[in-house]
PDB file of N, CA and C in Angstrom:
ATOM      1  N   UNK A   1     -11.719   4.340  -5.533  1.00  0.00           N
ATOM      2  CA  UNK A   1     -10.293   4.145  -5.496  1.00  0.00           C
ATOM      3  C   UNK A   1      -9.995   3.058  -4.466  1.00  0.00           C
ATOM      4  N   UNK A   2      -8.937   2.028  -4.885  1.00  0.00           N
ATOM      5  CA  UNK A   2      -8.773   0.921  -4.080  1.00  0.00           C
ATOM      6  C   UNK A   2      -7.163   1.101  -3.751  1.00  0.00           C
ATOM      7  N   UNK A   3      -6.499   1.377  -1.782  1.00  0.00           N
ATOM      8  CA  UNK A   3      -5.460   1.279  -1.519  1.00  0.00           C
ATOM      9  C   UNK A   3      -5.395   0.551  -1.256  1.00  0.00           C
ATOM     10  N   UNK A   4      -4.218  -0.683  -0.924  1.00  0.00           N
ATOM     11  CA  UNK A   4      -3.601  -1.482  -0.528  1.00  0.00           C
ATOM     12  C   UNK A   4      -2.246  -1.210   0.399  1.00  0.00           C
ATOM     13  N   UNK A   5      -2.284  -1.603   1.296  1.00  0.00           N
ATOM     14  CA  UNK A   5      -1.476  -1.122   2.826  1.00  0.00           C
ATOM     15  C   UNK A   5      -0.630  -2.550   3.054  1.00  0.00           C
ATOM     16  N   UNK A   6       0.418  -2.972   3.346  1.00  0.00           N
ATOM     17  CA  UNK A   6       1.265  -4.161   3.541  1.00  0.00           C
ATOM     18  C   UNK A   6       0.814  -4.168   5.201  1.00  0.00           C
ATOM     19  N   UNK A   7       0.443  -5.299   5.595  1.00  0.00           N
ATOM     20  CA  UNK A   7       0.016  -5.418   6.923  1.00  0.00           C
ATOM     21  C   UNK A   7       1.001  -6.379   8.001  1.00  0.00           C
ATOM     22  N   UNK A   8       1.266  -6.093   9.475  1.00  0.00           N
ATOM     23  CA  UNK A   8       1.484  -7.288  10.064  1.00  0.00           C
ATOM     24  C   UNK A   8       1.222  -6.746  11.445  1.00  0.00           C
ATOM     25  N   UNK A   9       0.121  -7.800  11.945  1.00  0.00           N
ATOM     26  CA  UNK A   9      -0.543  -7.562  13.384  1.00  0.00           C
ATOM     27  C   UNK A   9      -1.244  -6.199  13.111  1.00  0.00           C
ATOM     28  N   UNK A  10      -1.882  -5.766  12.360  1.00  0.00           N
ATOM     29  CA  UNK A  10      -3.022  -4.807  12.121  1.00  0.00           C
ATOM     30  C   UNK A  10      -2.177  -3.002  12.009  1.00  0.00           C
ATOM     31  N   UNK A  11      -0.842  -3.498  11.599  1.00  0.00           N
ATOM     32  CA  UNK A  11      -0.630  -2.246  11.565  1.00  0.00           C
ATOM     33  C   UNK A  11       0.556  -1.993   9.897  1.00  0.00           C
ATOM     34  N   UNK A  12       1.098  -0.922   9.691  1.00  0.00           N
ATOM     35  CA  UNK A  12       1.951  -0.978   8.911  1.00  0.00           C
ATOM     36  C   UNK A  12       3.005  -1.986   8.387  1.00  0.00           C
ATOM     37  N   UNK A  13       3.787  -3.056   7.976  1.00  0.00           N
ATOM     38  CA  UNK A  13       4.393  -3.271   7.655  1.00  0.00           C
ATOM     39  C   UNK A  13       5.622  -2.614   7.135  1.00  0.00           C
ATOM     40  N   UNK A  14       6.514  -2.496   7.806  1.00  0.00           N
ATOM     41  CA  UNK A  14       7.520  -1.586   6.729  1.00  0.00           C
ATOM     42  C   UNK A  14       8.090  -2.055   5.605  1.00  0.00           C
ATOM     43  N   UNK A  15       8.744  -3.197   6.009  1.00  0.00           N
ATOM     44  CA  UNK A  15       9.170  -3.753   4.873  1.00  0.00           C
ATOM     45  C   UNK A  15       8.420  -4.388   3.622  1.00  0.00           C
ATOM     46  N   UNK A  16       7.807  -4.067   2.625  1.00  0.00           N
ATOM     47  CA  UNK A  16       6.434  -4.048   1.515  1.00  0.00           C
ATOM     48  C   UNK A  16       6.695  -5.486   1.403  1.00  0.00           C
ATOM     49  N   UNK A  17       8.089  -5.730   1.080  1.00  0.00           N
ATOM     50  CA  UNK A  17       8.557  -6.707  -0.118  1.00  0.00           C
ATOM     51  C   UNK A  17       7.991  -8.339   0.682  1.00  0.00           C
ATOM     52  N   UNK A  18       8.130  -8.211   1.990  1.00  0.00           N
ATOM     53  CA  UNK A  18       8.027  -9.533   3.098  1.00  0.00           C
ATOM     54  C   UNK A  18       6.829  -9.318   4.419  1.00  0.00           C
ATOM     55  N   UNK A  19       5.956  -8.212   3.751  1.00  0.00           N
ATOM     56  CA  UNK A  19       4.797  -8.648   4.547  1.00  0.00           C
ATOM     57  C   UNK A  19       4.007  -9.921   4.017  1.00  0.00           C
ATOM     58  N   UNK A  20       2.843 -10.405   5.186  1.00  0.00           N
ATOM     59  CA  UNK A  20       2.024 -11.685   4.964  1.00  0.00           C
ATOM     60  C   UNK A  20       1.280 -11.454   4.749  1.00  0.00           C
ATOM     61  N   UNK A  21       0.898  -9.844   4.481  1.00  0.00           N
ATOM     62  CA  UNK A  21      -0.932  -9.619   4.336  1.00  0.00           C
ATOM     63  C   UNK A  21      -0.920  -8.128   3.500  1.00  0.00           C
ATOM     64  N   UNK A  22      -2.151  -7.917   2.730  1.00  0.00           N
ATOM     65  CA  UNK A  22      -1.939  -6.767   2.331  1.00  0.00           C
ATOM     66  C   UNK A  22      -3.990  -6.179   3.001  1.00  0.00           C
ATOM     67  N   UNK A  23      -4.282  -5.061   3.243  1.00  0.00           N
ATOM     68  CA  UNK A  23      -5.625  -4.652   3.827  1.00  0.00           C
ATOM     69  C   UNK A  23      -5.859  -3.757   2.417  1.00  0.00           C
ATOM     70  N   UNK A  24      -6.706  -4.143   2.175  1.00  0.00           N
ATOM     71  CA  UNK A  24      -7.296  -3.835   0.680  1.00  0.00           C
ATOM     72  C   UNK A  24      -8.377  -2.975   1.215  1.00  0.00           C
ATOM     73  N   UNK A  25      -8.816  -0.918   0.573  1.00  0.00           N
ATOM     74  CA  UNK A  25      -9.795  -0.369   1.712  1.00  0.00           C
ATOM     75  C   UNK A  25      -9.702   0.025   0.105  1.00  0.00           C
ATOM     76  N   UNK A  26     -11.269  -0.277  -0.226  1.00  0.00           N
ATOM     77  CA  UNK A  26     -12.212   0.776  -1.334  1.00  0.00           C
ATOM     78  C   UNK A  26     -12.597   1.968  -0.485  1.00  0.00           C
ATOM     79  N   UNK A  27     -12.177   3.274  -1.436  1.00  0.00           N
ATOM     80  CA  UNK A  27     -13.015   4.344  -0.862  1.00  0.00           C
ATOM     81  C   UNK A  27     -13.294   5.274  -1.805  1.00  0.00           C
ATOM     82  N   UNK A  28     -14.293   5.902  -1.487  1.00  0.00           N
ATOM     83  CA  UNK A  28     -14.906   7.093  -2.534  1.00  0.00           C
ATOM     84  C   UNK A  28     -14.028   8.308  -1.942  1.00  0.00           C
ATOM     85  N   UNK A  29     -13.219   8.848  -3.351  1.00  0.00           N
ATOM     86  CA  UNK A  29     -12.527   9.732  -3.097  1.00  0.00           C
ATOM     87  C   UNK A  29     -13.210  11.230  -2.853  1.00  0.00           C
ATOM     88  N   UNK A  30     -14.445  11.157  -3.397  1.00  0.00           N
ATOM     89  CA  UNK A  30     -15.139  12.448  -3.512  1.00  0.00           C
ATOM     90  C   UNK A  30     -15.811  13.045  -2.069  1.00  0.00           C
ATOM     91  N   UNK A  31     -16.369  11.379  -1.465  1.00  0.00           N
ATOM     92  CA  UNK A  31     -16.508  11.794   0.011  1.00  0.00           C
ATOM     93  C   UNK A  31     -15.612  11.855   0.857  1.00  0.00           C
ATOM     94  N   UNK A  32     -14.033  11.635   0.286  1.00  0.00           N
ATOM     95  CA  UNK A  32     -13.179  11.112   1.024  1.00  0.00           C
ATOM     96  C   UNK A  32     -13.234  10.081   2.477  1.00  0.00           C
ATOM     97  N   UNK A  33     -14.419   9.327   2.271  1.00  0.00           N
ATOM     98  CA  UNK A  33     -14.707   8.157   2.760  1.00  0.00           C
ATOM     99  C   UNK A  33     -14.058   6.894   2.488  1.00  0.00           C
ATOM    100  N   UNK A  34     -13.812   6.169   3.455  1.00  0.00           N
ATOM    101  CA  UNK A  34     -13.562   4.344   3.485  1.00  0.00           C
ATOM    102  C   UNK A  34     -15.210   3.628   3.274  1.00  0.00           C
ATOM    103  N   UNK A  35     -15.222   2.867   1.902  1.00  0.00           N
ATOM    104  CA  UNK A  35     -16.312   1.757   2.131  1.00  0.00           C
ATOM    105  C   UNK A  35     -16.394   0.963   2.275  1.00  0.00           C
ATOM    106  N   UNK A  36     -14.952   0.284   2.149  1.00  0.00           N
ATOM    107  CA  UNK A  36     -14.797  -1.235   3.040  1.00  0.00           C
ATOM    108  C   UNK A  36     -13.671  -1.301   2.639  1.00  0.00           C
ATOM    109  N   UNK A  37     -12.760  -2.633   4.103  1.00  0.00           N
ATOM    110  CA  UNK A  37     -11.578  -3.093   4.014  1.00  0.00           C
ATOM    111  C   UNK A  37     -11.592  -4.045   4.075  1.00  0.00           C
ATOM    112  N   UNK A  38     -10.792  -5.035   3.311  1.00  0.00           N
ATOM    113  CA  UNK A  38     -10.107  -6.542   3.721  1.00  0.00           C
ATOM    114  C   UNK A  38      -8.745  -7.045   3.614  1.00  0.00           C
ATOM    115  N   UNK A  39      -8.563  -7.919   4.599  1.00  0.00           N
ATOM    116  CA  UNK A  39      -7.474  -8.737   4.550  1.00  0.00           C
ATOM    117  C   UNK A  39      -6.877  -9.512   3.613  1.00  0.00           C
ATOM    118  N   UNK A  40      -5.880  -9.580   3.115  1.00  0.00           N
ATOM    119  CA  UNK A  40      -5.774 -10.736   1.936  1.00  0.00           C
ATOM    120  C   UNK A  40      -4.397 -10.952   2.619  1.00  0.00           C
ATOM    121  N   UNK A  41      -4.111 -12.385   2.180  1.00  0.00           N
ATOM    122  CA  UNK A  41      -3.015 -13.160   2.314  1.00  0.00           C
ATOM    123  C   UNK A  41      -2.002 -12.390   1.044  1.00  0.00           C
ATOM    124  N   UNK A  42      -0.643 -12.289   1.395  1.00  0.00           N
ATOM    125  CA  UNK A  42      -0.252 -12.144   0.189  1.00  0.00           C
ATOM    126  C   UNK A  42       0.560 -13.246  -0.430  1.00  0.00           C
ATOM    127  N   UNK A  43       0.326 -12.989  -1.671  1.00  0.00           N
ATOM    128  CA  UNK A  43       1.843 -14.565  -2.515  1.00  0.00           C
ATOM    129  C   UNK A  43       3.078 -14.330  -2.252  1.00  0.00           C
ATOM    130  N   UNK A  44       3.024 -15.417  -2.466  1.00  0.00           N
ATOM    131  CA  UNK A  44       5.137 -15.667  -2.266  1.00  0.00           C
ATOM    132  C   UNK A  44       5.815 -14.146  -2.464  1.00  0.00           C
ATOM    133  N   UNK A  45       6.904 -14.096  -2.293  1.00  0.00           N
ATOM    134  CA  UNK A  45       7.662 -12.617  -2.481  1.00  0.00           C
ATOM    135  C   UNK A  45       8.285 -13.646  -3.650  1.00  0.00           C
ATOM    136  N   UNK A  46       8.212 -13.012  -5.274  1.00  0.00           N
ATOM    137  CA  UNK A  46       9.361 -13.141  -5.969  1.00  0.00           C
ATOM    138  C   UNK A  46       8.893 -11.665  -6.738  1.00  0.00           C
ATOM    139  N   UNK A  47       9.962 -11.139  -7.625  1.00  0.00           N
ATOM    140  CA  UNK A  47      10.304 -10.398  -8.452  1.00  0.00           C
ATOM    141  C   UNK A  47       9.224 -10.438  -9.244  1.00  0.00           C
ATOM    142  N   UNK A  48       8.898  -9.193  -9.238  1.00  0.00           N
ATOM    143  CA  UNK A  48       7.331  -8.450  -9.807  1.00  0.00           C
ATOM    144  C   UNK A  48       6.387  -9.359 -10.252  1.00  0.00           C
ATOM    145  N   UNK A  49       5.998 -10.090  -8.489  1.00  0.00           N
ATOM    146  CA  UNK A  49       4.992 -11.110  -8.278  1.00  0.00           C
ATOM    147  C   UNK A  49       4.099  -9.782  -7.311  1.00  0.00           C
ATOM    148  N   UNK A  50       4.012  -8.906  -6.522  1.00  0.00           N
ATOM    149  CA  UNK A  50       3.542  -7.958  -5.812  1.00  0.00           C
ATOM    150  C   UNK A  50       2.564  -6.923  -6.669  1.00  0.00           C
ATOM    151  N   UNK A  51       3.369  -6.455  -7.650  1.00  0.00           N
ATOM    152  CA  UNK A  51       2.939  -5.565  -8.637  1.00  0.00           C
ATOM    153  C   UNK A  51       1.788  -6.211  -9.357  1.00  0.00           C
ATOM    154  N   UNK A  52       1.972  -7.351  -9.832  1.00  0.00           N
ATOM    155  CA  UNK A  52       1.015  -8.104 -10.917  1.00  0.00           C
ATOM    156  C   UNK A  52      -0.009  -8.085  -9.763  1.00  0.00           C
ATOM    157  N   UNK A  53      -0.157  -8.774  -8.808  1.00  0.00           N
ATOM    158  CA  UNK A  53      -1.267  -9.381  -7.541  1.00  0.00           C
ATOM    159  C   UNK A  53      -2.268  -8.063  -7.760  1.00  0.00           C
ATOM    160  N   UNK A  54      -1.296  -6.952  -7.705  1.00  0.00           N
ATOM    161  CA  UNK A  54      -2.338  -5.955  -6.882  1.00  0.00           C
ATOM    162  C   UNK A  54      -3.041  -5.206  -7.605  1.00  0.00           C
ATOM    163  N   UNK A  55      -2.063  -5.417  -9.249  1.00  0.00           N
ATOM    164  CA  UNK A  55      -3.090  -4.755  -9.858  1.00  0.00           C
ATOM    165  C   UNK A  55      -4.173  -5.200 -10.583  1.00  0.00           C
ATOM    166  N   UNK A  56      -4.206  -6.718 -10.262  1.00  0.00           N
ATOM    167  CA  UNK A  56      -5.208  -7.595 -10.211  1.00  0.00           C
ATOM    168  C   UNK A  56      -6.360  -8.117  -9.316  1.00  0.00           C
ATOM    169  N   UNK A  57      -6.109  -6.784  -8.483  1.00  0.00           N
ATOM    170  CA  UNK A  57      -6.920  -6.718  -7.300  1.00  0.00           C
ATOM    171  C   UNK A  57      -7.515  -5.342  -7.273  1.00  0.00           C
ATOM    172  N   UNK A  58      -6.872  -4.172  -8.441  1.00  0.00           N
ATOM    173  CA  UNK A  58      -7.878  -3.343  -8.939  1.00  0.00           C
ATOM    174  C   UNK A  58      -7.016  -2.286  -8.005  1.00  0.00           C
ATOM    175  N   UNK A  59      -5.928  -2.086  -7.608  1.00  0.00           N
ATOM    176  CA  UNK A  59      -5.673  -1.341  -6.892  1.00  0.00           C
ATOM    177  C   UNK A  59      -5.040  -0.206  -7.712  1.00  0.00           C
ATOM    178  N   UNK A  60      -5.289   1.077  -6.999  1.00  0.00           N
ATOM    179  CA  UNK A  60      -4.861   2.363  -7.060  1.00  0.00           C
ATOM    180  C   UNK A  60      -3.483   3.127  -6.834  1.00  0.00           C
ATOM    181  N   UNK A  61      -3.270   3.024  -5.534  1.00  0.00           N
ATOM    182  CA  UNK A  61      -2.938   3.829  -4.723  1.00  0.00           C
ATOM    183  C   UNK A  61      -2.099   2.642  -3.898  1.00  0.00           C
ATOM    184  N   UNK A  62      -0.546   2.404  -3.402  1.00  0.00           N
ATOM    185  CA  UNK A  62       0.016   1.753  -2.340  1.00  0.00           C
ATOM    186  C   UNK A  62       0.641   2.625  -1.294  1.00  0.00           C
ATOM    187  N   UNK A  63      -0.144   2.585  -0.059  1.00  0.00           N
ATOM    188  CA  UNK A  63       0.918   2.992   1.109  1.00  0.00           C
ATOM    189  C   UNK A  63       2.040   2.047   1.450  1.00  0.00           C
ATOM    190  N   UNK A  64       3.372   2.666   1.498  1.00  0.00           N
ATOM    191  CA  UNK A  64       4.035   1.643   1.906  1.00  0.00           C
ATOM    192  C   UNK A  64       5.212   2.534   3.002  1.00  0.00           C
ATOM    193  N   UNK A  65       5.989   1.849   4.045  1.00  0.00           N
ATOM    194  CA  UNK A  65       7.287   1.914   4.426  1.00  0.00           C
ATOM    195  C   UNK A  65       8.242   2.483   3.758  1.00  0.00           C
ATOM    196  N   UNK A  66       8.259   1.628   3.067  1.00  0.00           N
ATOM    197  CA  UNK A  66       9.780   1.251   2.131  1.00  0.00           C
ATOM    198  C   UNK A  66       9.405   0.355   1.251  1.00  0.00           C
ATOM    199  N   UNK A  67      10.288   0.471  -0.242  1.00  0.00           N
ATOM    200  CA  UNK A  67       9.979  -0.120  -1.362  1.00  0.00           C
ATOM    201  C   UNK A  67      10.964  -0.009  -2.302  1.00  0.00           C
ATOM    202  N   UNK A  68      11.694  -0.941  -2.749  1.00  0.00           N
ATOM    203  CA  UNK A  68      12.904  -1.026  -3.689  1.00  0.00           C
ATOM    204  C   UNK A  68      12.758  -0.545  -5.149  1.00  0.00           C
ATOM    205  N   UNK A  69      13.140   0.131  -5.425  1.00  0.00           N
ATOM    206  CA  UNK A  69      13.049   1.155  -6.806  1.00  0.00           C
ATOM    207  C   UNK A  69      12.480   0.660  -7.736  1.00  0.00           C
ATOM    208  N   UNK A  70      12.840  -1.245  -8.065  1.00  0.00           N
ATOM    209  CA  UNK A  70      12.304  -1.973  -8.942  1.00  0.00           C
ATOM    210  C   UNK A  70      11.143  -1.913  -8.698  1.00  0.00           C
ATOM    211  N   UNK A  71      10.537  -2.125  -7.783  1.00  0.00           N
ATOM    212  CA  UNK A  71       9.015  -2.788  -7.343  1.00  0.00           C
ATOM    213  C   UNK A  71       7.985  -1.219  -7.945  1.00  0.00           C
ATOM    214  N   UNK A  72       8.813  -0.308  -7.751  1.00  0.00           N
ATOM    215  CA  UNK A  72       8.373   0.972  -7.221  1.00  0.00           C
ATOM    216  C   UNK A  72       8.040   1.321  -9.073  1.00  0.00           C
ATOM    217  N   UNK A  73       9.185   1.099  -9.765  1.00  0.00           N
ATOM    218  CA  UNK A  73       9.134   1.243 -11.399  1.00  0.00           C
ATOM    219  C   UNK A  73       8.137   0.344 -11.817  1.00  0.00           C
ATOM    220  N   UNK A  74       8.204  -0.883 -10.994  1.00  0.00           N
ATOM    221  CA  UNK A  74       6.982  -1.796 -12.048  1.00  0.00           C
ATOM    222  C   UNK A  74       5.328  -1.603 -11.413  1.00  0.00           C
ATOM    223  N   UNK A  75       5.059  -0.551 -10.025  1.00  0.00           N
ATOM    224  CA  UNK A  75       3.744  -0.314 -10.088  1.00  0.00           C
ATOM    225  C   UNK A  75       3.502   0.995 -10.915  1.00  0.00           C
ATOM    226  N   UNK A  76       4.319   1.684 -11.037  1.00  0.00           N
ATOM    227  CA  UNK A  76       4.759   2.613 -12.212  1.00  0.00           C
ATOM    228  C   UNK A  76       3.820   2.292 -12.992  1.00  0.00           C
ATOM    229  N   UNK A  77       4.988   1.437 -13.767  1.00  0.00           N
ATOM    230  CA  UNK A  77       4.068   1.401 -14.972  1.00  0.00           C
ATOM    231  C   UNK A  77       2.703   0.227 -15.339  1.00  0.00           C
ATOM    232  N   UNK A  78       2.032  -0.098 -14.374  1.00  0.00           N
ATOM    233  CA  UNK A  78       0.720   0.030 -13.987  1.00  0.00           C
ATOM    234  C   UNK A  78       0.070   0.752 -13.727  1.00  0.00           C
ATOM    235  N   UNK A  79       0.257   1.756 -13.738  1.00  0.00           N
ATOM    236  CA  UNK A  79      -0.234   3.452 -13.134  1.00  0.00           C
ATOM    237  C   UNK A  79      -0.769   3.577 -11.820  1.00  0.00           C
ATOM    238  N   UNK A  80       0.117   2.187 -10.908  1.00  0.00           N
ATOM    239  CA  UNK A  80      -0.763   2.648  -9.603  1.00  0.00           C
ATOM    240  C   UNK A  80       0.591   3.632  -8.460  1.00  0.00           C
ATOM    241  N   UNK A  81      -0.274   4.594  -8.094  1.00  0.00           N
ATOM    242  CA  UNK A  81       0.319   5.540  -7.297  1.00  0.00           C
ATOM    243  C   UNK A  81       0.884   4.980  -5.963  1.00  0.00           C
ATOM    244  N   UNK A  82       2.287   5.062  -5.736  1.00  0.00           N
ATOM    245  CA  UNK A  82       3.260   4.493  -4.804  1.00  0.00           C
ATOM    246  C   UNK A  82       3.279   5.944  -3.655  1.00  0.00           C
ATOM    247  N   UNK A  83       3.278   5.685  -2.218  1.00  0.00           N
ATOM    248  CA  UNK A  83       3.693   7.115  -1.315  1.00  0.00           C
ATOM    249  C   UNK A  83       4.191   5.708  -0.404  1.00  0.00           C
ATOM    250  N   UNK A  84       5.740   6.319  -0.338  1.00  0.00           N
ATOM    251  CA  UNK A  84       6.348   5.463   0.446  1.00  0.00           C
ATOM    252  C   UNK A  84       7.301   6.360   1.748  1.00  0.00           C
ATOM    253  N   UNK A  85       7.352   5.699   2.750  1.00  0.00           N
ATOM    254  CA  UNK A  85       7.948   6.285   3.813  1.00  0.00           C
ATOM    255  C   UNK A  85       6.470   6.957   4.548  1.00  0.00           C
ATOM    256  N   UNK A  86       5.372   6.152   4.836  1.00  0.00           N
ATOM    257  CA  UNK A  86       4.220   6.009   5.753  1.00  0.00           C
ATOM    258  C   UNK A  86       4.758   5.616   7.358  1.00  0.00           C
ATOM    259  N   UNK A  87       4.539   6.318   8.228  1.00  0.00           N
ATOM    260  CA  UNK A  87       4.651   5.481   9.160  1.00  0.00           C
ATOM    261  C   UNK A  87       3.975   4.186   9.950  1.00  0.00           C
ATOM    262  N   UNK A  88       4.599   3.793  10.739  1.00  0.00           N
ATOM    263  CA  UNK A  88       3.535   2.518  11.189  1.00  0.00           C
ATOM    264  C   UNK A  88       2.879   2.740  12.586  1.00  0.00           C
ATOM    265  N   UNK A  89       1.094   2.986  11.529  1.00  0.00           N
ATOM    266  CA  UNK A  89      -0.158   3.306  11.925  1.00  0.00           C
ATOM    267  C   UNK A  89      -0.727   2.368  11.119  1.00  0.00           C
ATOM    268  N   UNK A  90      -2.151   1.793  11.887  1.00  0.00           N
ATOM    269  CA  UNK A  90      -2.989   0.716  11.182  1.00  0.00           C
ATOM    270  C   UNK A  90      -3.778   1.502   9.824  1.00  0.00           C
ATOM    271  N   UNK A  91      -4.003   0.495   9.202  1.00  0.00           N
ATOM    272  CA  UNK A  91      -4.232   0.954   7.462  1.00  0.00           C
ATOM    273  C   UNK A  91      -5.736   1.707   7.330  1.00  0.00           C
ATOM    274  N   UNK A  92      -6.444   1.914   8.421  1.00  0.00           N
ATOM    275  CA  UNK A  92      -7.689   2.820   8.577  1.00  0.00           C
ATOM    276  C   UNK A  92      -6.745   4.302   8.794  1.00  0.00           C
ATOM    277  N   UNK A  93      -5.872   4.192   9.970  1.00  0.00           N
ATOM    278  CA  UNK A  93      -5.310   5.645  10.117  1.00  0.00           C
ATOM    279  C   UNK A  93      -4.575   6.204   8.766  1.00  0.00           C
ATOM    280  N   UNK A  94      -3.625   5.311   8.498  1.00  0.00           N
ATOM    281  CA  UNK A  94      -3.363   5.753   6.536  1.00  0.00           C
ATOM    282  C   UNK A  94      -4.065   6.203   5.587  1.00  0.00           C
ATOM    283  N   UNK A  95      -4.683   5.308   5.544  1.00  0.00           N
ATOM    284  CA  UNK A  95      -5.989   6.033   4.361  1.00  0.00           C
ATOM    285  C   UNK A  95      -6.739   7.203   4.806  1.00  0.00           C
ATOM    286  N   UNK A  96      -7.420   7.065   5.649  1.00  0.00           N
ATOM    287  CA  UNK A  96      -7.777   8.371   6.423  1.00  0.00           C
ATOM    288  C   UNK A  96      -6.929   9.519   6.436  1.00  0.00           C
ATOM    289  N   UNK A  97      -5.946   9.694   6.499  1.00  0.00           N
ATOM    290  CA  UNK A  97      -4.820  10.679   6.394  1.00  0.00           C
ATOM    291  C   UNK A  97      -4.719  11.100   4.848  1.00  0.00           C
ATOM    292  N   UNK A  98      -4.459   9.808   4.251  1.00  0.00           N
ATOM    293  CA  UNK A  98      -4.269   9.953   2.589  1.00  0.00           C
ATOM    294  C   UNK A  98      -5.560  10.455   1.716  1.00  0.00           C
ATOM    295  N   UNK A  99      -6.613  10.419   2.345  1.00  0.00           N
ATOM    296  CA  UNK A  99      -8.001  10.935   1.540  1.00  0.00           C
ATOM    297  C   UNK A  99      -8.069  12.351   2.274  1.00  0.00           C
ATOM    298  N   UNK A 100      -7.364  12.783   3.539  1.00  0.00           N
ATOM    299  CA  UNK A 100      -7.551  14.205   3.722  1.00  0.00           C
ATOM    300  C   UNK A 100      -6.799  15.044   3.527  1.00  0.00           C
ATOM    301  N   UNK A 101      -5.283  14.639   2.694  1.00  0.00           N
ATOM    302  CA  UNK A 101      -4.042  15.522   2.400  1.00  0.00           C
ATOM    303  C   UNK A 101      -3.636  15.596   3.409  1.00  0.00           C
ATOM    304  N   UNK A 102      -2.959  14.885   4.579  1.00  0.00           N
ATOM    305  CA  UNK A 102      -2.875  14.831   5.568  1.00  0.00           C
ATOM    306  C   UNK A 102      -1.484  14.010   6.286  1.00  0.00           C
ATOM    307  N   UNK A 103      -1.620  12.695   5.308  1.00  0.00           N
ATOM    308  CA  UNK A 103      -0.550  11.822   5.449  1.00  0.00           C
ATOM    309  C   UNK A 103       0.882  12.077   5.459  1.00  0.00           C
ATOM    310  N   UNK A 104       1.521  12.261   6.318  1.00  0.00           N
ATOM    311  CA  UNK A 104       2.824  12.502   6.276  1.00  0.00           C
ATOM    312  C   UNK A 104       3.907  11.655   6.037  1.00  0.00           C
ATOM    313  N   UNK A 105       4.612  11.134   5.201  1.00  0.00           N
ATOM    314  CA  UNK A 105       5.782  10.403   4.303  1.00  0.00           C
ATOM    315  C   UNK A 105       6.727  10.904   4.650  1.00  0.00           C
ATOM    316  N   UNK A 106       7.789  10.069   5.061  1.00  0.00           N
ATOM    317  CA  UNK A 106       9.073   9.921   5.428  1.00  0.00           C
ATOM    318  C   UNK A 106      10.378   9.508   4.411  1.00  0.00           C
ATOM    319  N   UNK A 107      11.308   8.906   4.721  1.00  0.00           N
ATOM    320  CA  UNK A 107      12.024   8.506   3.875  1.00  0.00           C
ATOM    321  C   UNK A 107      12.205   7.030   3.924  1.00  0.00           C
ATOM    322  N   UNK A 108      12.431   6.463   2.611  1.00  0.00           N
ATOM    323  CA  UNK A 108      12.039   5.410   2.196  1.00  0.00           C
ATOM    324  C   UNK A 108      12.911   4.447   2.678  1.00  0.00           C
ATOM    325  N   UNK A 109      12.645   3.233   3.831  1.00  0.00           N
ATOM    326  CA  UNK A 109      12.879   2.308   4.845  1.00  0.00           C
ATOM    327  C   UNK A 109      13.765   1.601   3.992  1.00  0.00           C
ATOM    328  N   UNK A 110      13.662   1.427   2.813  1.00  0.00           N
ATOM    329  CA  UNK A 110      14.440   0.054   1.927  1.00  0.00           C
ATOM    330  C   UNK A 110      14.959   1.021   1.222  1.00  0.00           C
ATOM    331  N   UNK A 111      16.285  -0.056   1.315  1.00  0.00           N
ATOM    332  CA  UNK A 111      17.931   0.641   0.801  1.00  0.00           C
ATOM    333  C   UNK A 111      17.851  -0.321  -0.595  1.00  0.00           C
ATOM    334  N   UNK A 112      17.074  -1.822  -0.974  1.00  0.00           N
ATOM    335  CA  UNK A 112      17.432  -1.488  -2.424  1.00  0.00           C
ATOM    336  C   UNK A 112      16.318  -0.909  -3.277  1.00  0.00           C
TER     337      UNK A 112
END
């Protein structure tokens, strides 16, 4: 399973839509292990330019802040699993939380 975490300065991003980086962490869900993470630059912010990227990057699962309903409908229907209202903790402490039932979600940072 591949999450993708919106990054800035090694930690959460809240706002999904206008981070510069996304930390891409493959992990085996069965060991509930991390097997590796990376950095990626992300593209421009336009209108379900985010959704396409990531699920072209094989992704699963998005931790996010906050996330505008649209964005949220079009990883939808990609079938990748959205948990939004993460707090901001670096994207090892997220996932780690999220592979042990653990992660605690808040309410969702973005009003559209």
């Amino acid at each position: 399973m591949k999450i993708a975490v919106p990054t800035a300065e090694g930690v959460l991003n809240l706002h999904f839509g206008h981070c510069k980086a996304f930390t891409l962490i493959d992990t085996d869900p069965a060991t509930k292990k991390i097997l590796s993470s990376v950095e990626v630059p992300a593209p421009r912010h336009e209108p379900g330019v985010l959704p396409r990227f990531l699920g072209e990057q094989g992704v699963n699962v998005i931790i996010a802040g906050g996330m505008g309903m649209q964005a949220q409908n079009l990883f939808n229907q990609q079938g990748i699993t959205v948990v939004i209202g993460a707090p901001s903790k670096t994207p090892t402490e997220l996932v780690t939380d999220y592979l042990a039932g653990t992660l605690v979600s808040g309410d969702n940072v973005c009003d559209h």
